[in-house]
C-alpha atoms as a PDB file:
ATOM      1  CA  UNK A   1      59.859 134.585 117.605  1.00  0.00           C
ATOM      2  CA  UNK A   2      56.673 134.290 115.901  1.00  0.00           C
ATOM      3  CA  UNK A   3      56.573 131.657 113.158  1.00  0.00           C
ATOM      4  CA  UNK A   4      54.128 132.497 110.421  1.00  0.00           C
ATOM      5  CA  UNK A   5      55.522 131.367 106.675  1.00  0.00           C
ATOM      6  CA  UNK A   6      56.551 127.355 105.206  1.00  0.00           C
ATOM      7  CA  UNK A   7      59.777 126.795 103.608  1.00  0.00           C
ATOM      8  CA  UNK A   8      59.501 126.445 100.024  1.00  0.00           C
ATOM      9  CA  UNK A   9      61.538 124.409  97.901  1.00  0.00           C
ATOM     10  CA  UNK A  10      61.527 123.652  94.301  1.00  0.00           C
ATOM     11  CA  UNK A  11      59.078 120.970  93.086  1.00  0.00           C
ATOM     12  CA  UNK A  12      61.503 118.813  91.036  1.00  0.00           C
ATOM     13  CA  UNK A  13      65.010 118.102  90.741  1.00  0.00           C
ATOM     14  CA  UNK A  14      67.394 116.109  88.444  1.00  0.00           C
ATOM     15  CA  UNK A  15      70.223 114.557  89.549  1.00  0.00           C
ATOM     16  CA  UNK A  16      73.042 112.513  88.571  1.00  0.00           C
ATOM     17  CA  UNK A  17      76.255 110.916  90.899  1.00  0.00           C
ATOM     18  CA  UNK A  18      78.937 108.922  90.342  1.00  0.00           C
ATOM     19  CA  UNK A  19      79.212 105.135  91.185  1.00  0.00           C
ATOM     20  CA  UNK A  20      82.461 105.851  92.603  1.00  0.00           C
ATOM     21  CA  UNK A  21      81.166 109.081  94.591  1.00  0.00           C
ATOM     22  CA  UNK A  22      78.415 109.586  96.894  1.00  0.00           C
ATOM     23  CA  UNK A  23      77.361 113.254  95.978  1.00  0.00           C
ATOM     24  CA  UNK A  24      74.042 114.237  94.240  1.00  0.00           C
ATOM     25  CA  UNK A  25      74.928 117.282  91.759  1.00  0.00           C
ATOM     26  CA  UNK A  26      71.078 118.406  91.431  1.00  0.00           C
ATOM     27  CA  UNK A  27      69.703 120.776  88.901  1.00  0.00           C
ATOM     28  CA  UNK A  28      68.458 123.763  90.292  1.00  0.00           C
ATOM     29  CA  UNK A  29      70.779 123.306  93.156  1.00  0.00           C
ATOM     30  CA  UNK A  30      69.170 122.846  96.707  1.00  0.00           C
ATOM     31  CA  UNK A  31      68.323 125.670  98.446  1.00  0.00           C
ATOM     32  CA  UNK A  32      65.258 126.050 100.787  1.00  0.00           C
ATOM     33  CA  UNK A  33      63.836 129.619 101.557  1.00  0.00           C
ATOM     34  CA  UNK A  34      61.671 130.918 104.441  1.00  0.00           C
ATOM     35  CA  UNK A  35      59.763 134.367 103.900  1.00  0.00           C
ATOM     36  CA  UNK A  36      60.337 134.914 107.830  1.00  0.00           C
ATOM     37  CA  UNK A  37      64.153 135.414 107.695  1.00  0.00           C
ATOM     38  CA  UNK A  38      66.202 137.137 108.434  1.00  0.00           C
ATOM     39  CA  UNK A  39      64.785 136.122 111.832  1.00  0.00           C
ATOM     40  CA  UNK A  40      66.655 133.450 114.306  1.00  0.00           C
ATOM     41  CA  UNK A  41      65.087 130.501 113.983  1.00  0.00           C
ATOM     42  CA  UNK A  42      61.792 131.341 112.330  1.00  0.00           C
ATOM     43  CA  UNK A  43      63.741 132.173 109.026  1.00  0.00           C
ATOM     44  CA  UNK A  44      66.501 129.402 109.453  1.00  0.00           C
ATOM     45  CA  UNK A  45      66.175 126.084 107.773  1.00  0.00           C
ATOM     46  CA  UNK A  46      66.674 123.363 109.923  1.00  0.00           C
ATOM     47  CA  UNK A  47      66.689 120.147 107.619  1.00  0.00           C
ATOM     48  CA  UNK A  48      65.595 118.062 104.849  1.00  0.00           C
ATOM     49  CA  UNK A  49      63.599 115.031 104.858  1.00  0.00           C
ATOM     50  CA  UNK A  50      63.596 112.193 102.409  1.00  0.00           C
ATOM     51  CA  UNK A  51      60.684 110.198 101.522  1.00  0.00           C
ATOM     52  CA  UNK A  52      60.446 106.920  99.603  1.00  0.00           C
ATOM     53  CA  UNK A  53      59.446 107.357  95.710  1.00  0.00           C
ATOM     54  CA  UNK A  54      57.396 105.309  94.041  1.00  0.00           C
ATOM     55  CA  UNK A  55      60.061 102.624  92.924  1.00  0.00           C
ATOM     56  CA  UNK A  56      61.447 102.083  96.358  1.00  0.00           C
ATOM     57  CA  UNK A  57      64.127 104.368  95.898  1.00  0.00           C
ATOM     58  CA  UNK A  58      64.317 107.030  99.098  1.00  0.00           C
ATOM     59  CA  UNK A  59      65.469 106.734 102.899  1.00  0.00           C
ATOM     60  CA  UNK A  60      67.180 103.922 103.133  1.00  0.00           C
ATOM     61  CA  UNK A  61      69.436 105.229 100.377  1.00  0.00           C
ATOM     62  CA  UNK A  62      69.736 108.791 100.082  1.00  0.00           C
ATOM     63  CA  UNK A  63      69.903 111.476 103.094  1.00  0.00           C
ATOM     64  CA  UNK A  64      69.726 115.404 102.563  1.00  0.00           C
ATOM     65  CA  UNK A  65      72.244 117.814 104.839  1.00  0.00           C
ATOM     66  CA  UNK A  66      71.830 121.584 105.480  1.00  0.00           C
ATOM     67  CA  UNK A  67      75.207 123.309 104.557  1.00  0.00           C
ATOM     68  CA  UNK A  68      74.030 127.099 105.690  1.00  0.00           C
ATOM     69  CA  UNK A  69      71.056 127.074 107.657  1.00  0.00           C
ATOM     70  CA  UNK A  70      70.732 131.313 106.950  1.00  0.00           C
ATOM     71  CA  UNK A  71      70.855 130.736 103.127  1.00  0.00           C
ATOM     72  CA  UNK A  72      68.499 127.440 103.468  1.00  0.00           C
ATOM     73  CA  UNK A  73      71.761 125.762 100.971  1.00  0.00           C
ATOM     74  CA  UNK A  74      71.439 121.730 101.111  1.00  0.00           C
ATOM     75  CA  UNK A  75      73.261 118.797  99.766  1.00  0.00           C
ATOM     76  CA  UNK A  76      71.960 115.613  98.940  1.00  0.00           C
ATOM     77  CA  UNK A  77      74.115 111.964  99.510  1.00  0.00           C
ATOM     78  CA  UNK A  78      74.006 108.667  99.314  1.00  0.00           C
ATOM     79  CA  UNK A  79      74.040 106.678 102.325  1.00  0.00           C
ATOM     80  CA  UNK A  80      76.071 103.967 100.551  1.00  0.00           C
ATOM     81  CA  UNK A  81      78.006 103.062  96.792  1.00  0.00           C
ATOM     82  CA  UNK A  82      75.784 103.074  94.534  1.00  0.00           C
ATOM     83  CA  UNK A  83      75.499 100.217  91.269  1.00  0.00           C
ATOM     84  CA  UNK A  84      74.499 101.770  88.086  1.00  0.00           C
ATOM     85  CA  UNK A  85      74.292  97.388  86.800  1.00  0.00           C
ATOM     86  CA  UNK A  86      71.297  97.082  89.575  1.00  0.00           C
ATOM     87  CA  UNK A  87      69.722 100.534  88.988  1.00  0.00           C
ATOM     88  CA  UNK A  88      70.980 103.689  87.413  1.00  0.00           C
ATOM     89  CA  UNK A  89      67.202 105.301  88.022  1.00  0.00           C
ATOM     90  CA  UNK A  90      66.602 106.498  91.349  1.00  0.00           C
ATOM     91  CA  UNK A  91      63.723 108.706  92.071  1.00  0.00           C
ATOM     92  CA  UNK A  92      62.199 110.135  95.772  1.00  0.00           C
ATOM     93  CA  UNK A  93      60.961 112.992  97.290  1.00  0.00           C
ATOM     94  CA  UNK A  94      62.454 115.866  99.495  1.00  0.00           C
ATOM     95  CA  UNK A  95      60.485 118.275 102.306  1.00  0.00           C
ATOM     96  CA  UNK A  96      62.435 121.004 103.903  1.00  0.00           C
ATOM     97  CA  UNK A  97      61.716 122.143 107.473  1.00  0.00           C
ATOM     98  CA  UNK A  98      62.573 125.262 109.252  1.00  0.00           C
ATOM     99  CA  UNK A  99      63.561 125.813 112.806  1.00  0.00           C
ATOM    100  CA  UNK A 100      60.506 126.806 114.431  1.00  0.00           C
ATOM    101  CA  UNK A 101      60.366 129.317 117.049  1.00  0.00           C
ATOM    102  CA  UNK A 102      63.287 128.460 119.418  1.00  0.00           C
ATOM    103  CA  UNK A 103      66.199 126.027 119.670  1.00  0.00           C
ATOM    104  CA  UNK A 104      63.733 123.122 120.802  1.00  0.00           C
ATOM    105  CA  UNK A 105      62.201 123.599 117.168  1.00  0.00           C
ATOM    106  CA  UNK A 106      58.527 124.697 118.921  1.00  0.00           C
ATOM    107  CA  UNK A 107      55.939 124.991 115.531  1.00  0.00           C
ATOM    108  CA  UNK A 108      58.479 124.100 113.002  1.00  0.00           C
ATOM    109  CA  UNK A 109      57.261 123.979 108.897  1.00  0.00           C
ATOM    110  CA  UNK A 110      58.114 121.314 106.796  1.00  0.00           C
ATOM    111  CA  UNK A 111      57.578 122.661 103.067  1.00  0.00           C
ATOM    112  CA  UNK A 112      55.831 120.408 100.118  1.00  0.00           C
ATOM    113  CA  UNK A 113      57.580 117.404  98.967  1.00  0.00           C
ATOM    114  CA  UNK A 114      59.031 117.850  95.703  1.00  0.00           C
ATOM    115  CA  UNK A 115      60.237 114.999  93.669  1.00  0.00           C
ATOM    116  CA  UNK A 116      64.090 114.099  93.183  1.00  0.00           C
ATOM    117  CA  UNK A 117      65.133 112.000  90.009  1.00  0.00           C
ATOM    118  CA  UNK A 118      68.921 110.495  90.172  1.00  0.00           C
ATOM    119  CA  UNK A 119      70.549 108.910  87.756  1.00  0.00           C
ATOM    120  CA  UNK A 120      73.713 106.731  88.186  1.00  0.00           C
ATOM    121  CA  UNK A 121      76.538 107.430  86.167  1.00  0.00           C
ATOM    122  CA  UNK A 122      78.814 104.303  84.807  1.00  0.00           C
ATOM    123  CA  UNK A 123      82.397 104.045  85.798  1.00  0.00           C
ATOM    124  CA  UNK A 124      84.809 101.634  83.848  1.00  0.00           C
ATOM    125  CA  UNK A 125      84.950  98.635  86.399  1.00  0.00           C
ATOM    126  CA  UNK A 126      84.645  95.515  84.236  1.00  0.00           C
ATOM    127  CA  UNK A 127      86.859  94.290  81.779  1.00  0.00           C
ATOM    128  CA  UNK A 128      85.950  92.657  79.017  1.00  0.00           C
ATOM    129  CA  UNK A 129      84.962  89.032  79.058  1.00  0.00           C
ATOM    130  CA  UNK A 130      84.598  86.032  76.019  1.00  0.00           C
ATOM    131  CA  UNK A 131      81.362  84.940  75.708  1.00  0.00           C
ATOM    132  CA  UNK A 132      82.908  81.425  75.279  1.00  0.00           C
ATOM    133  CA  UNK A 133      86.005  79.633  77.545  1.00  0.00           C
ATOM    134  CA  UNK A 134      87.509  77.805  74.978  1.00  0.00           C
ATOM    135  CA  UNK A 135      87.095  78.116  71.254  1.00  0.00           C
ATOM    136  CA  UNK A 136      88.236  75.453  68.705  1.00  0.00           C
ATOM    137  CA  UNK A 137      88.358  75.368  64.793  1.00  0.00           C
ATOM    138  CA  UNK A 138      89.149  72.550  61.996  1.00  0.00           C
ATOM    139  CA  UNK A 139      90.763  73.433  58.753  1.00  0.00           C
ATOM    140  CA  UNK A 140      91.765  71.592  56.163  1.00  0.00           C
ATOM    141  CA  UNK A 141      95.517  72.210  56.005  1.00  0.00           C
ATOM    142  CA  UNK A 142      96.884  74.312  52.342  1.00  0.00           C
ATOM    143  CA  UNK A 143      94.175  76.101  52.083  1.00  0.00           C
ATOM    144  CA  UNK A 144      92.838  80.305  52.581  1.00  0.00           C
ATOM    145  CA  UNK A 145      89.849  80.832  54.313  1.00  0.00           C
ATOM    146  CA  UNK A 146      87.849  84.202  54.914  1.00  0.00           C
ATOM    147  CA  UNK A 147      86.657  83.123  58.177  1.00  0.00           C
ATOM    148  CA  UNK A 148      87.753  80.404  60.784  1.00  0.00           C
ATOM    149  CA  UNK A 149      85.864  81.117  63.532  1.00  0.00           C
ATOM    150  CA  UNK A 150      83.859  83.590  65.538  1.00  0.00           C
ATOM    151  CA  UNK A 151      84.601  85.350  68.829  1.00  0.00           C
ATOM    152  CA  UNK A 152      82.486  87.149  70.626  1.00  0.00           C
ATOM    153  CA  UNK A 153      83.249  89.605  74.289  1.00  0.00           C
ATOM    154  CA  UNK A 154      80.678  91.740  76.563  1.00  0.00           C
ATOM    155  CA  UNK A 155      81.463  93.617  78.986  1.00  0.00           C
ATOM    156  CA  UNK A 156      79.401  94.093  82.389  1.00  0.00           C
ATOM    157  CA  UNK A 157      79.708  98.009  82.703  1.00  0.00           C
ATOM    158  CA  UNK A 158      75.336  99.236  82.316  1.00  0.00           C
ATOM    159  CA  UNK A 159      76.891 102.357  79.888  1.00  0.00           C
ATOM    160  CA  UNK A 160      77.863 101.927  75.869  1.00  0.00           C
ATOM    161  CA  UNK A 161      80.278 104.338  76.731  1.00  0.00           C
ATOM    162  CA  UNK A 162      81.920 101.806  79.092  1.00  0.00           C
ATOM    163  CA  UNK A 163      80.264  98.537  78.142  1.00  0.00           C
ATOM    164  CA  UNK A 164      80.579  98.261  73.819  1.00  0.00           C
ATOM    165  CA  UNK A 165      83.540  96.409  72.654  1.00  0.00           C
ATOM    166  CA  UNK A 166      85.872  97.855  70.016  1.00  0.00           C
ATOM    167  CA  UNK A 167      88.720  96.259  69.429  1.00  0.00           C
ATOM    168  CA  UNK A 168      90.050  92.828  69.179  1.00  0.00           C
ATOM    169  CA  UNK A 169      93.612  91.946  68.855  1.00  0.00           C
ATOM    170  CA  UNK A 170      96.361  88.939  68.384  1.00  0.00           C
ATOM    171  CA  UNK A 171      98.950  88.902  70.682  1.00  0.00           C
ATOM    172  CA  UNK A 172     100.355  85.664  70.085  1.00  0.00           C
ATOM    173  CA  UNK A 173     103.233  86.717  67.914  1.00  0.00           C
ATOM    174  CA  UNK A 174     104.177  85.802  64.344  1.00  0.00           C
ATOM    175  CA  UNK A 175     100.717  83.562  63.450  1.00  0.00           C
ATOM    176  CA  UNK A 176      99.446  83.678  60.303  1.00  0.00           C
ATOM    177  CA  UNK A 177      95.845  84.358  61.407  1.00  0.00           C
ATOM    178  CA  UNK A 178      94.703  88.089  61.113  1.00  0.00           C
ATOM    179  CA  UNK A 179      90.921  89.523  62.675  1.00  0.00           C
ATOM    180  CA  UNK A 180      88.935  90.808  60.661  1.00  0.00           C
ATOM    181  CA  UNK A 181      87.057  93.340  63.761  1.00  0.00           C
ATOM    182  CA  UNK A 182      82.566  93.223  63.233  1.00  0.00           C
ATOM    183  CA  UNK A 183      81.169  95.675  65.611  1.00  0.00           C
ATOM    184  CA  UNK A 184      81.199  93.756  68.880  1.00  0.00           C
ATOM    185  CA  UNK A 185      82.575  90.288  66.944  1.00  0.00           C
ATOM    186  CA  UNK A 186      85.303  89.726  64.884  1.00  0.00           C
ATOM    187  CA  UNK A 187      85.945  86.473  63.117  1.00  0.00           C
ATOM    188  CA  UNK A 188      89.869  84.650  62.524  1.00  0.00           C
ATOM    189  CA  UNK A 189      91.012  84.934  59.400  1.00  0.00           C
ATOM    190  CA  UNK A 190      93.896  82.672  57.189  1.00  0.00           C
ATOM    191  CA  UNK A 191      96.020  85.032  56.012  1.00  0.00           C
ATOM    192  CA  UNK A 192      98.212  82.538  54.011  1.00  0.00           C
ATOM    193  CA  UNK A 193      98.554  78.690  53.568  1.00  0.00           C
ATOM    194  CA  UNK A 194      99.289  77.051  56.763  1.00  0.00           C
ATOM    195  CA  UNK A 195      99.899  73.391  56.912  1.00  0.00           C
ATOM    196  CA  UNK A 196     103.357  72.771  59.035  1.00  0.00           C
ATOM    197  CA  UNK A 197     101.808  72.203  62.152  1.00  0.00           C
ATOM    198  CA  UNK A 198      98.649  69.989  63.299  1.00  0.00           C
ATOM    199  CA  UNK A 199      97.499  72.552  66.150  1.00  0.00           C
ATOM    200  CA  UNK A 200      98.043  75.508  66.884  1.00  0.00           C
ATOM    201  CA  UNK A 201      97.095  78.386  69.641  1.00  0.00           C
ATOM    202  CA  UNK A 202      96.333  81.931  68.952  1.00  0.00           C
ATOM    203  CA  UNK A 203      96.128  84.421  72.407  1.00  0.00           C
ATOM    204  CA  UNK A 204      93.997  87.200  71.733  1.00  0.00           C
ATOM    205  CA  UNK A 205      92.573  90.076  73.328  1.00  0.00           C
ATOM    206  CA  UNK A 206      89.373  92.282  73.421  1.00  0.00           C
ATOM    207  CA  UNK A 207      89.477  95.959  74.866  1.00  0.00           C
ATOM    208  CA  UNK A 208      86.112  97.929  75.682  1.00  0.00           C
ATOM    209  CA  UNK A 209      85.830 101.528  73.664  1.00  0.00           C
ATOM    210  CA  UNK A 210      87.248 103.191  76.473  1.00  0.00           C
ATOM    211  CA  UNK A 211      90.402 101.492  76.498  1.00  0.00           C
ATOM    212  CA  UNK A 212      90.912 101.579  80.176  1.00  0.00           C
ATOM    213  CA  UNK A 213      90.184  98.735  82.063  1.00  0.00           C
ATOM    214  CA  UNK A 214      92.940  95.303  81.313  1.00  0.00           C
ATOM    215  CA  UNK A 215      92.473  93.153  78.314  1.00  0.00           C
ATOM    216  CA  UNK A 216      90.816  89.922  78.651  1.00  0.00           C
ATOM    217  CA  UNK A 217      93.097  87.131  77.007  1.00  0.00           C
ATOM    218  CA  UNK A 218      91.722  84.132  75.701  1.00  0.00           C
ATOM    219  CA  UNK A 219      93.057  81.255  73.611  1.00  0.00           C
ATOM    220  CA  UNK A 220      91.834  79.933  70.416  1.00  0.00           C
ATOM    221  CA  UNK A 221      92.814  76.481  69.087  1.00  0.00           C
ATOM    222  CA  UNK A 222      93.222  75.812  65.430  1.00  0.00           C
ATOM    223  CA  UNK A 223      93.754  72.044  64.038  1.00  0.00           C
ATOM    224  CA  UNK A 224      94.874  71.723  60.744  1.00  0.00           C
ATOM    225  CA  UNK A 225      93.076  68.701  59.121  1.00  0.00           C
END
């Protein structure tokens, strides 16, 4: 069969997958066309090709797979997990190449190279962590104070949705400290005299916005002076 046209792709694509997945959902989807189907092998798309971009990003991470060879459908993949911390911008280029003129692939056409942008999307895998390991305090004792001390949490996930801290908590029970929350601080408050005992610890917790992953405990000492 007489091979006579290129494939033609589109010449860009967005694209976003999940750190947790390995499947490219691109915008316009992948499909490669040939103006010499519906004809065996001269009209049949054979493969995809990935290239290196210009930040590295290309054939050592991502590979491209024909799904229907007739309709020219493709899907891209990544070869391995991918960590939206290290780099949630990806960004290579894809050539599509028919089947040539016979099963050995005899004067097979690769089409242009168009240019694939990926972006890594966060999943909730860190929890929240103190900025500090220990924080201490000195108050003199019978007295109210707006503000004992200052704690402070991140969290390691590369999204706000994910990453921002919300909440801060007490758990120690029946303290009489309360947290007065400050964006992604919050600061220990008196909330009445306290002078019966010389020190004193106060658990508390921090939960990212999401409210999924564990809390991350941490103790605060308070000496009464």
């Amino acid at each position: 069969t007489l091979k006579i046209h290129k494939p033609w792709i589109e010449t860009e694509y967005q694209g976003i997958v999940m750190e947790n997945d390995n499947t490219v959902l691109l915008n316009p989807p992948l499909f490669a066309l040939d103006k010499d189907a519906p004809l065996h092998y001269a009209g049949e798309i054979c493969g995809f090709r990935v290239h290196n971009g210009p930040g590295g990003s290309g054939a050592a991470q991502f590979e491209a797979v024909v799904l229907d060879r007739s309709t020219g459908e493709g899907l891209v993949r990544s070869k391995e997990p991918l960590d939206c911390e290290s780099q949630r911008e990806h960004s290579f280029t894809i050539q599509a190449y028919d089947c040539g003129e016979g099963p050995d692939g005899t004067n097979s056409k690769k089409s242009h190279k168009a240019t694939v942008h990926v972006r890594v999307n966060d999943v909730n895998e860190f929890s929240p962590v103190f900025v500090e390991r220990r924080y201490e305090a000195s108050v003199p004792e019978g007295r109210l104070f707006d503000r004992i001390v200052r704690v402070e949490a991140l969290d390691a996930d590369c999204s706000p949705q994910y990453s921002q801290i919300c909440f801060y908590d007490i758990i120690t029970p029946n303290v009489p400290f309360a947290i007065d929350n400050d964006g992604n601080k919050s600061k220990l408050q008196f909330n009445y005299s306290y002078s019966k005992v010389t020190v004193k610890s106060v658990l508390m917790r921090a939960e990212n916005c999401n409210k999924v992953t564990a809390a991350a405990v941490h103790p605060i000492y308070i000496f009464a002076i």
